[in-house]
PDB file of N, CA and C in Angstrom:
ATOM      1  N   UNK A   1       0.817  -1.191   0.000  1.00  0.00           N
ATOM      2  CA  UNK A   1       0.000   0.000   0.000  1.00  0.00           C
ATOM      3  C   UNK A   1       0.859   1.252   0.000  1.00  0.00           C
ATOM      4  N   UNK A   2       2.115   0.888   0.547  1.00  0.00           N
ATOM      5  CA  UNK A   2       3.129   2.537   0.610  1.00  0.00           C
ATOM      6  C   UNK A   2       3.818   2.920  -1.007  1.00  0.00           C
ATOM      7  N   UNK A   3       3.742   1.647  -1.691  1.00  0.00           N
ATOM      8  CA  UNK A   3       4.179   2.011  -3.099  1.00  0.00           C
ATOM      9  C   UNK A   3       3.244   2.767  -3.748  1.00  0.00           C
ATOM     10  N   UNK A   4       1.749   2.644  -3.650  1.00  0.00           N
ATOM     11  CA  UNK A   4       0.762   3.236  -4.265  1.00  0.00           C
ATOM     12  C   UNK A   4       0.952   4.928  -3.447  1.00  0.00           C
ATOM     13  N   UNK A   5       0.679   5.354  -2.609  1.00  0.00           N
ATOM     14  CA  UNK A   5       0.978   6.530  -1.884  1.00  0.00           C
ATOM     15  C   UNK A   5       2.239   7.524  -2.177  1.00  0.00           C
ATOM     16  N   UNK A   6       3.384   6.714  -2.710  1.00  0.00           N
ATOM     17  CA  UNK A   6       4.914   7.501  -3.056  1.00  0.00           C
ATOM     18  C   UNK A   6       4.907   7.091  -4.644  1.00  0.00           C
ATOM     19  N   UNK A   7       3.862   7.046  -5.464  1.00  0.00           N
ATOM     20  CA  UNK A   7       3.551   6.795  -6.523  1.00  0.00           C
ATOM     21  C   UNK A   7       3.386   8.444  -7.081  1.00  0.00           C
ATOM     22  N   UNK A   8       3.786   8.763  -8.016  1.00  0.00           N
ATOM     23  CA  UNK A   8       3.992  10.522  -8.994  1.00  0.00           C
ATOM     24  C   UNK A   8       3.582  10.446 -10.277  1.00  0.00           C
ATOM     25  N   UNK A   9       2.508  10.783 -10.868  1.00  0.00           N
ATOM     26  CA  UNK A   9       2.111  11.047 -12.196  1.00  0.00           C
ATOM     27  C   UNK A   9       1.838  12.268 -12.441  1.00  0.00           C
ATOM     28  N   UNK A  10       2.945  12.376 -13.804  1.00  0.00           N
ATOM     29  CA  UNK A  10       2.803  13.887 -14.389  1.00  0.00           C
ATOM     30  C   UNK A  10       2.992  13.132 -15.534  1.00  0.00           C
ATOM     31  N   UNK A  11       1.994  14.465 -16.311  1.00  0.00           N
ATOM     32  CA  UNK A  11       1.419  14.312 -17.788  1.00  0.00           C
ATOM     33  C   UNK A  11       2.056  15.690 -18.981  1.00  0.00           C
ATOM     34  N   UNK A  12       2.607  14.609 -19.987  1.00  0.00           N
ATOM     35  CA  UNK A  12       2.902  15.872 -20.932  1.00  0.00           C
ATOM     36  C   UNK A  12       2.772  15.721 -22.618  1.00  0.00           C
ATOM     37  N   UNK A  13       1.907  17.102 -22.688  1.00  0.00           N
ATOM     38  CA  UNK A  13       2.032  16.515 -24.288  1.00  0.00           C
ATOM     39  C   UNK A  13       3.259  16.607 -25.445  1.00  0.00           C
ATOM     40  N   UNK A  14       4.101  16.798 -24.692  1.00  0.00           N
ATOM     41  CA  UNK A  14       5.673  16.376 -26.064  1.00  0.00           C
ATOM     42  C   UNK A  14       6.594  15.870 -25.056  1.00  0.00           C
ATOM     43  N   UNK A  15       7.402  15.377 -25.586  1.00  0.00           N
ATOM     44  CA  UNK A  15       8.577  14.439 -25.404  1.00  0.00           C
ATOM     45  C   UNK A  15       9.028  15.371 -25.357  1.00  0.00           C
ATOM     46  N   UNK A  16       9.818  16.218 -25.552  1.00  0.00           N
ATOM     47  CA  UNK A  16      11.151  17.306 -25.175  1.00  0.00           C
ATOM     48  C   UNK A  16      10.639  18.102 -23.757  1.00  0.00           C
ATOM     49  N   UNK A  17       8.937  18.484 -23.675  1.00  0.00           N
ATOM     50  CA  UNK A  17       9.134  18.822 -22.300  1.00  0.00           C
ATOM     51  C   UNK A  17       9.066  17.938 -20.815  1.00  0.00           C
ATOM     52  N   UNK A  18       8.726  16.533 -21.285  1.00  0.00           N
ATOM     53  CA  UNK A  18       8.990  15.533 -20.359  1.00  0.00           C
ATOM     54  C   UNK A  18      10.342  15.086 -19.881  1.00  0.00           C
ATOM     55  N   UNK A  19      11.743  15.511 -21.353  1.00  0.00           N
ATOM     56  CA  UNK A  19      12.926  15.190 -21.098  1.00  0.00           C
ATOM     57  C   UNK A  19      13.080  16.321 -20.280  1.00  0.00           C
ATOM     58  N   UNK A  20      13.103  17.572 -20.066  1.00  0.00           N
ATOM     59  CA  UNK A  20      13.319  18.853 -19.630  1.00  0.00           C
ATOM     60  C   UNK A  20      13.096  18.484 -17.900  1.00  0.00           C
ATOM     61  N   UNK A  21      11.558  18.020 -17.432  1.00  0.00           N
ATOM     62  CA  UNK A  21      11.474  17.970 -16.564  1.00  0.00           C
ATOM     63  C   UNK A  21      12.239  16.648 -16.077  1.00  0.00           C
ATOM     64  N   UNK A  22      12.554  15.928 -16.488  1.00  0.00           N
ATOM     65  CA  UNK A  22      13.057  14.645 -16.241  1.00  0.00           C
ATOM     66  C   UNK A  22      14.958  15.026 -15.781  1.00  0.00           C
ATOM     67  N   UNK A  23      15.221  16.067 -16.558  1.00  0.00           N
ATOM     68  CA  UNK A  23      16.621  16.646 -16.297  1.00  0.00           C
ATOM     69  C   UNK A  23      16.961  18.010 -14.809  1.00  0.00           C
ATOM     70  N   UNK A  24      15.495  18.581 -14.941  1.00  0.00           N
ATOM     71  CA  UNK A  24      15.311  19.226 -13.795  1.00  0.00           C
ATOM     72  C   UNK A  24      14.943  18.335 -12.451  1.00  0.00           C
ATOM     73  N   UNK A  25      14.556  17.338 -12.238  1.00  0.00           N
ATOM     74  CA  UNK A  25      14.339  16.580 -11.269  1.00  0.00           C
ATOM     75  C   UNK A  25      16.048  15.641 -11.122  1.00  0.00           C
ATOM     76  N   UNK A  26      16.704  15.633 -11.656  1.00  0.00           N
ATOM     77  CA  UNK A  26      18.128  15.277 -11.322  1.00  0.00           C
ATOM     78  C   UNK A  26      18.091  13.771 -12.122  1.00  0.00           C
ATOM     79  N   UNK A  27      17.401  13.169 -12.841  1.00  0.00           N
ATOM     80  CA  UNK A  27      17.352  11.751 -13.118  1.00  0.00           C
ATOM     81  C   UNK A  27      18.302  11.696 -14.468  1.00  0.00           C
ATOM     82  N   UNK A  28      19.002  10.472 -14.889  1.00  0.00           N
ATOM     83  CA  UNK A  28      19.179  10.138 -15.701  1.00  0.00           C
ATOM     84  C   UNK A  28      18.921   9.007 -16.440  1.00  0.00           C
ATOM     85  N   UNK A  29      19.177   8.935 -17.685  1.00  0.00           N
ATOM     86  CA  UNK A  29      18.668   7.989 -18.452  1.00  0.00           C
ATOM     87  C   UNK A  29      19.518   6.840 -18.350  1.00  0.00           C
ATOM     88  N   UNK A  30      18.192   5.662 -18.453  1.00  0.00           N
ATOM     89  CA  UNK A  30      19.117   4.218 -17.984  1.00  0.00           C
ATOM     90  C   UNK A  30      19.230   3.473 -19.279  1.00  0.00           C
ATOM     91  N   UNK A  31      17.542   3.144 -19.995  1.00  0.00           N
ATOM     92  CA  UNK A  31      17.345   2.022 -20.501  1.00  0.00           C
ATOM     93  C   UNK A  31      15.964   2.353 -21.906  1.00  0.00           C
ATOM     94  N   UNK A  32      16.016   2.216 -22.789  1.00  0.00           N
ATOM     95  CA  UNK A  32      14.498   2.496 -23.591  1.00  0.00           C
ATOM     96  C   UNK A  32      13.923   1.127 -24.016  1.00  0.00           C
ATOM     97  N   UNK A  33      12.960   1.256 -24.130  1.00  0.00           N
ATOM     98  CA  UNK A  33      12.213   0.018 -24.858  1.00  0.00           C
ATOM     99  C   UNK A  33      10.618   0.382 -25.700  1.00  0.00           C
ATOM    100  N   UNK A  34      11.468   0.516 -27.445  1.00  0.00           N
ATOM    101  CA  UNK A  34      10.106   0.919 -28.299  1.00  0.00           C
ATOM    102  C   UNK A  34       9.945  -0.611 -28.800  1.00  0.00           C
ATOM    103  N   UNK A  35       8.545  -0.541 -28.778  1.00  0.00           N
ATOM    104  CA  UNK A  35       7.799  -1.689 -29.660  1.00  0.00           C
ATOM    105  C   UNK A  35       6.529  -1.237 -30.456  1.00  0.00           C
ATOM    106  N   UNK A  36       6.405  -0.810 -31.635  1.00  0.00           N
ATOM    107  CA  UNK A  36       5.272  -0.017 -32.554  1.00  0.00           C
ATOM    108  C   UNK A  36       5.094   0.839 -31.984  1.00  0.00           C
ATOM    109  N   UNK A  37       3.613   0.909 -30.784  1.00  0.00           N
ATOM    110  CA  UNK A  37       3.315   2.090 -30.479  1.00  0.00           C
ATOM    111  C   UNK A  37       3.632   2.182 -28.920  1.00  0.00           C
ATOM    112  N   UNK A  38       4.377   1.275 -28.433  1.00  0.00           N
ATOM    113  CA  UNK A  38       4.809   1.057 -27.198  1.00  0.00           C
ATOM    114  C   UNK A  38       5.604   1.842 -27.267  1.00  0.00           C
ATOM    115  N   UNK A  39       5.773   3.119 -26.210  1.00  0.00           N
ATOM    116  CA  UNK A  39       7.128   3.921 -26.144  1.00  0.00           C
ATOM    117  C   UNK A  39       7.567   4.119 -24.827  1.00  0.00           C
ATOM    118  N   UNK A  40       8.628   3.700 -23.935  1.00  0.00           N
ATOM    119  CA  UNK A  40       9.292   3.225 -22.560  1.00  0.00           C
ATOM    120  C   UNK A  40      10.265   3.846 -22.611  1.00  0.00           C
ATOM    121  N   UNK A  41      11.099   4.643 -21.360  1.00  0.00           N
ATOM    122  CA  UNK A  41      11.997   4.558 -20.926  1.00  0.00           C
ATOM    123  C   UNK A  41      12.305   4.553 -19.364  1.00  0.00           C
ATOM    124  N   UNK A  42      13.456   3.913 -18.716  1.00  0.00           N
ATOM    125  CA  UNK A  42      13.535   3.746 -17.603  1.00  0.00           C
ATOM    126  C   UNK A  42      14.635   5.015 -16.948  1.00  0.00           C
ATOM    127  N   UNK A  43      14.462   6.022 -16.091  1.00  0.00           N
ATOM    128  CA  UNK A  43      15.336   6.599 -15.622  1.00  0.00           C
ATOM    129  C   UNK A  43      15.318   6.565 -14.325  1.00  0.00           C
ATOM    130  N   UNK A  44      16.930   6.877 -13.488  1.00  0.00           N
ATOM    131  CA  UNK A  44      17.154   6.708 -12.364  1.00  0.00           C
ATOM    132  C   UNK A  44      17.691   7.738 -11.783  1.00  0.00           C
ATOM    133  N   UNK A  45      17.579   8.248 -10.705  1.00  0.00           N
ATOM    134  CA  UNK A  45      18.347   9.310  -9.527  1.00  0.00           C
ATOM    135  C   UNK A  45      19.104   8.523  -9.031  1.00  0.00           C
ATOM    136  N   UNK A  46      20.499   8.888  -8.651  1.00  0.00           N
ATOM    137  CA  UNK A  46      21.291   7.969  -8.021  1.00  0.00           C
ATOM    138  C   UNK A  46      21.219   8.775  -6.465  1.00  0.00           C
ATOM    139  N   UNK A  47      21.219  10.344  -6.317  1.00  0.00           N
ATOM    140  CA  UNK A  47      21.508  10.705  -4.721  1.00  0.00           C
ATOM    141  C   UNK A  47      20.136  10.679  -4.381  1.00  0.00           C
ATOM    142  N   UNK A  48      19.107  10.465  -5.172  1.00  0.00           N
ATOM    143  CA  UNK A  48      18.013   9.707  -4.026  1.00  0.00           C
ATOM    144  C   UNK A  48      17.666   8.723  -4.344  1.00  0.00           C
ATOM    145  N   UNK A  49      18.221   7.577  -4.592  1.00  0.00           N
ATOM    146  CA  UNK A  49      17.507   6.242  -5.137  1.00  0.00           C
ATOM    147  C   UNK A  49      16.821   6.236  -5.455  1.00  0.00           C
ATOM    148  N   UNK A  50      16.054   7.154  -6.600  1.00  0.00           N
ATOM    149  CA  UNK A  50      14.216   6.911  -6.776  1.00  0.00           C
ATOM    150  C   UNK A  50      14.898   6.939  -8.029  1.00  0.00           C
ATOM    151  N   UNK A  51      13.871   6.083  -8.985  1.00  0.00           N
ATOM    152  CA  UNK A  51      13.378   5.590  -9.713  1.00  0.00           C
ATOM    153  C   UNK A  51      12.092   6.470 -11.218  1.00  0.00           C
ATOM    154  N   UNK A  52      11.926   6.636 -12.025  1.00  0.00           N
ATOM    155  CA  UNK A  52      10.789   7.114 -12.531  1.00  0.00           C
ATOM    156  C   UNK A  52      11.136   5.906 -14.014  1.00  0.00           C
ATOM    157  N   UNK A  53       9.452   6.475 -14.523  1.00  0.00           N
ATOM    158  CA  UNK A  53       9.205   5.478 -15.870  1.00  0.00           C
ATOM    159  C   UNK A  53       8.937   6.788 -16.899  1.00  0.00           C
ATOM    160  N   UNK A  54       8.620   6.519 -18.035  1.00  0.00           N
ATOM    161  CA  UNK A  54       8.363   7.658 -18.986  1.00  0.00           C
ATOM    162  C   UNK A  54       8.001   6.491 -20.254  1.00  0.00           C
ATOM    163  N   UNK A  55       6.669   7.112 -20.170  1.00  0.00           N
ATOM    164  CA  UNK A  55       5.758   5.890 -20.917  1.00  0.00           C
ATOM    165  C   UNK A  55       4.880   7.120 -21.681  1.00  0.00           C
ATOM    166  N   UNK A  56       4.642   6.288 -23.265  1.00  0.00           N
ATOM    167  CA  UNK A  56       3.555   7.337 -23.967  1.00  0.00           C
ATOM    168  C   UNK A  56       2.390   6.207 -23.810  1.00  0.00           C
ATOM    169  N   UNK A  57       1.231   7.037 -23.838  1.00  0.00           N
ATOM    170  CA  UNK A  57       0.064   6.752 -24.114  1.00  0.00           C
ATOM    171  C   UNK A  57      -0.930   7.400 -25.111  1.00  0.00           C
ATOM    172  N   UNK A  58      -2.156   6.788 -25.557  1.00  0.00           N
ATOM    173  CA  UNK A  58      -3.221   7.656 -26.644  1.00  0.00           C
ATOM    174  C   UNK A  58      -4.003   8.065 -25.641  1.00  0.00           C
ATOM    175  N   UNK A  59      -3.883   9.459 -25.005  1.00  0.00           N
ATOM    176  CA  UNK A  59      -4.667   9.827 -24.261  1.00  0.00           C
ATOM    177  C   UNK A  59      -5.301  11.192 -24.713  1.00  0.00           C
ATOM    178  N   UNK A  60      -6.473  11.922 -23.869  1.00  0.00           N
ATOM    179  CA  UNK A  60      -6.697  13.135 -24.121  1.00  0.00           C
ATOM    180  C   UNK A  60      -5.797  14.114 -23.660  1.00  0.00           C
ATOM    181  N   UNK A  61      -5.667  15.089 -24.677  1.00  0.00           N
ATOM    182  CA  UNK A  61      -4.484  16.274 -23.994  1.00  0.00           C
ATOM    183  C   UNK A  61      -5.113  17.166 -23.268  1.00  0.00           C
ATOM    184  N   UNK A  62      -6.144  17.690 -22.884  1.00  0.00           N
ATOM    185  CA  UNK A  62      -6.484  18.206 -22.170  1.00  0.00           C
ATOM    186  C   UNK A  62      -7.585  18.002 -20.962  1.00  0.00           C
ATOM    187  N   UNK A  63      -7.601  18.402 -19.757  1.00  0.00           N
ATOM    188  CA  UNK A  63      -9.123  17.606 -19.668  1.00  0.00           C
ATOM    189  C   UNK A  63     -11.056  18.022 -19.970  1.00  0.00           C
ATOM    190  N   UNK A  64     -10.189  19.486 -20.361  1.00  0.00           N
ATOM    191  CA  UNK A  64     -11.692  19.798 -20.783  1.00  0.00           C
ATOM    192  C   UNK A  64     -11.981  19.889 -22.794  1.00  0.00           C
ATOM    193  N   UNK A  65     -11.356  18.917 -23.224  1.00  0.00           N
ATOM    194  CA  UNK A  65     -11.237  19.117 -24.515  1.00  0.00           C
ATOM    195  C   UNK A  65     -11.270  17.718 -25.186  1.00  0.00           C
ATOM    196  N   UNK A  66     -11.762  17.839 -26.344  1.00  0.00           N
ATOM    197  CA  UNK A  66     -12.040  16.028 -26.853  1.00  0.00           C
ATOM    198  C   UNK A  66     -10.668  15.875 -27.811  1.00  0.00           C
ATOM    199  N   UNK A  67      -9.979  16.839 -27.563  1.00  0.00           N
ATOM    200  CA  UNK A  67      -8.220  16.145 -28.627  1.00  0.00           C
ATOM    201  C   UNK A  67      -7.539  15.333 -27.907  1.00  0.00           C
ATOM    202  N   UNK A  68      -7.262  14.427 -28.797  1.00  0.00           N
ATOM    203  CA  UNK A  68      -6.725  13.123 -28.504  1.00  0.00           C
ATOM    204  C   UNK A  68      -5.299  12.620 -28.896  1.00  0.00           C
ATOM    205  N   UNK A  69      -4.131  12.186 -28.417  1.00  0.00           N
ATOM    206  CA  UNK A  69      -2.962  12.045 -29.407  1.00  0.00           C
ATOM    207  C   UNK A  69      -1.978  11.230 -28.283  1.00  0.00           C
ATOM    208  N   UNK A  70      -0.821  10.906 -28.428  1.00  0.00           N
ATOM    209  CA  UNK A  70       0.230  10.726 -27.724  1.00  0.00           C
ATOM    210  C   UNK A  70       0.468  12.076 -26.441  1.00  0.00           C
ATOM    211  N   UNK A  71       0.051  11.037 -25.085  1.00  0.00           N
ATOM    212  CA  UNK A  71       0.558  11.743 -24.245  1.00  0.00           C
ATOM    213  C   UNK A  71       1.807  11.524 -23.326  1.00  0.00           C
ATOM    214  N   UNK A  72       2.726  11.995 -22.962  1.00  0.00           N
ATOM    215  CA  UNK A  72       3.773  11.365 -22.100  1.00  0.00           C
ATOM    216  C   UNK A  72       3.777  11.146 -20.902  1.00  0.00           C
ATOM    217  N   UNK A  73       3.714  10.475 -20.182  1.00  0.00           N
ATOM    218  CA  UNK A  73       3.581  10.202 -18.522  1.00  0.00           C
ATOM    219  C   UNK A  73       4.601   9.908 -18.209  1.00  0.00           C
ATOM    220  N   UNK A  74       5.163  10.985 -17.093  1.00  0.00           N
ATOM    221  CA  UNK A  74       6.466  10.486 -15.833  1.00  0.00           C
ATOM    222  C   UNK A  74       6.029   9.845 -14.426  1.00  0.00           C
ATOM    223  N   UNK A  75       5.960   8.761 -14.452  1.00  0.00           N
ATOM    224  CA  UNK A  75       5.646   7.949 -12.919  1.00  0.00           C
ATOM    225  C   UNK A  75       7.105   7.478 -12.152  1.00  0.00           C
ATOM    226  N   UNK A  76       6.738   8.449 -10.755  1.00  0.00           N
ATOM    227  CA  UNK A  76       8.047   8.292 -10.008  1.00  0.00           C
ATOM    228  C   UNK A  76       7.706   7.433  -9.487  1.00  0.00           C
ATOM    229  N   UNK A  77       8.609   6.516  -8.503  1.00  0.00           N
ATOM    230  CA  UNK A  77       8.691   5.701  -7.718  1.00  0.00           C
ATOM    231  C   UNK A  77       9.342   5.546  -6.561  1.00  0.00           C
TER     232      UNK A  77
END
């Protein structure tokens, strides 16, 4: 139950401002994994051991709006 609670989702619609925040939070890049529309990467903080994912999804970009496209999600851990 404490993994769900120290669980972080932030949402972005481009890849360059997900790398941006991903470089402002101190993480670096470990590992990628594309498969078609599967898009993954694994990054790590080393002076705080945490962990994040950076995963696209077909989601809505806004929430009061019906546009739809590739969104980027950073889930810390």
């Amino acid at each position: 139950m404490s993994i769900l609670k120290d669980t972080k989702i932030k949402k972005f619609n481009s890849y360059d401002r997900a790398l941006v925040y991903m470089h402002e939070l101190g993480y670096s890049y470990k590992s990628r994994n594309y498969f078609k529309e599967d898009r993954s990467e694994l990054w790590t903080n080393k002076s705080k051991t945490k962990t994040a994912y950076l995963k696209s999804t077909f989601d809505f970009f806004e929430v009061d709006t019906m546009d739809m496209g590739t969104v980027w999600q950073v889930i810390e851990f």
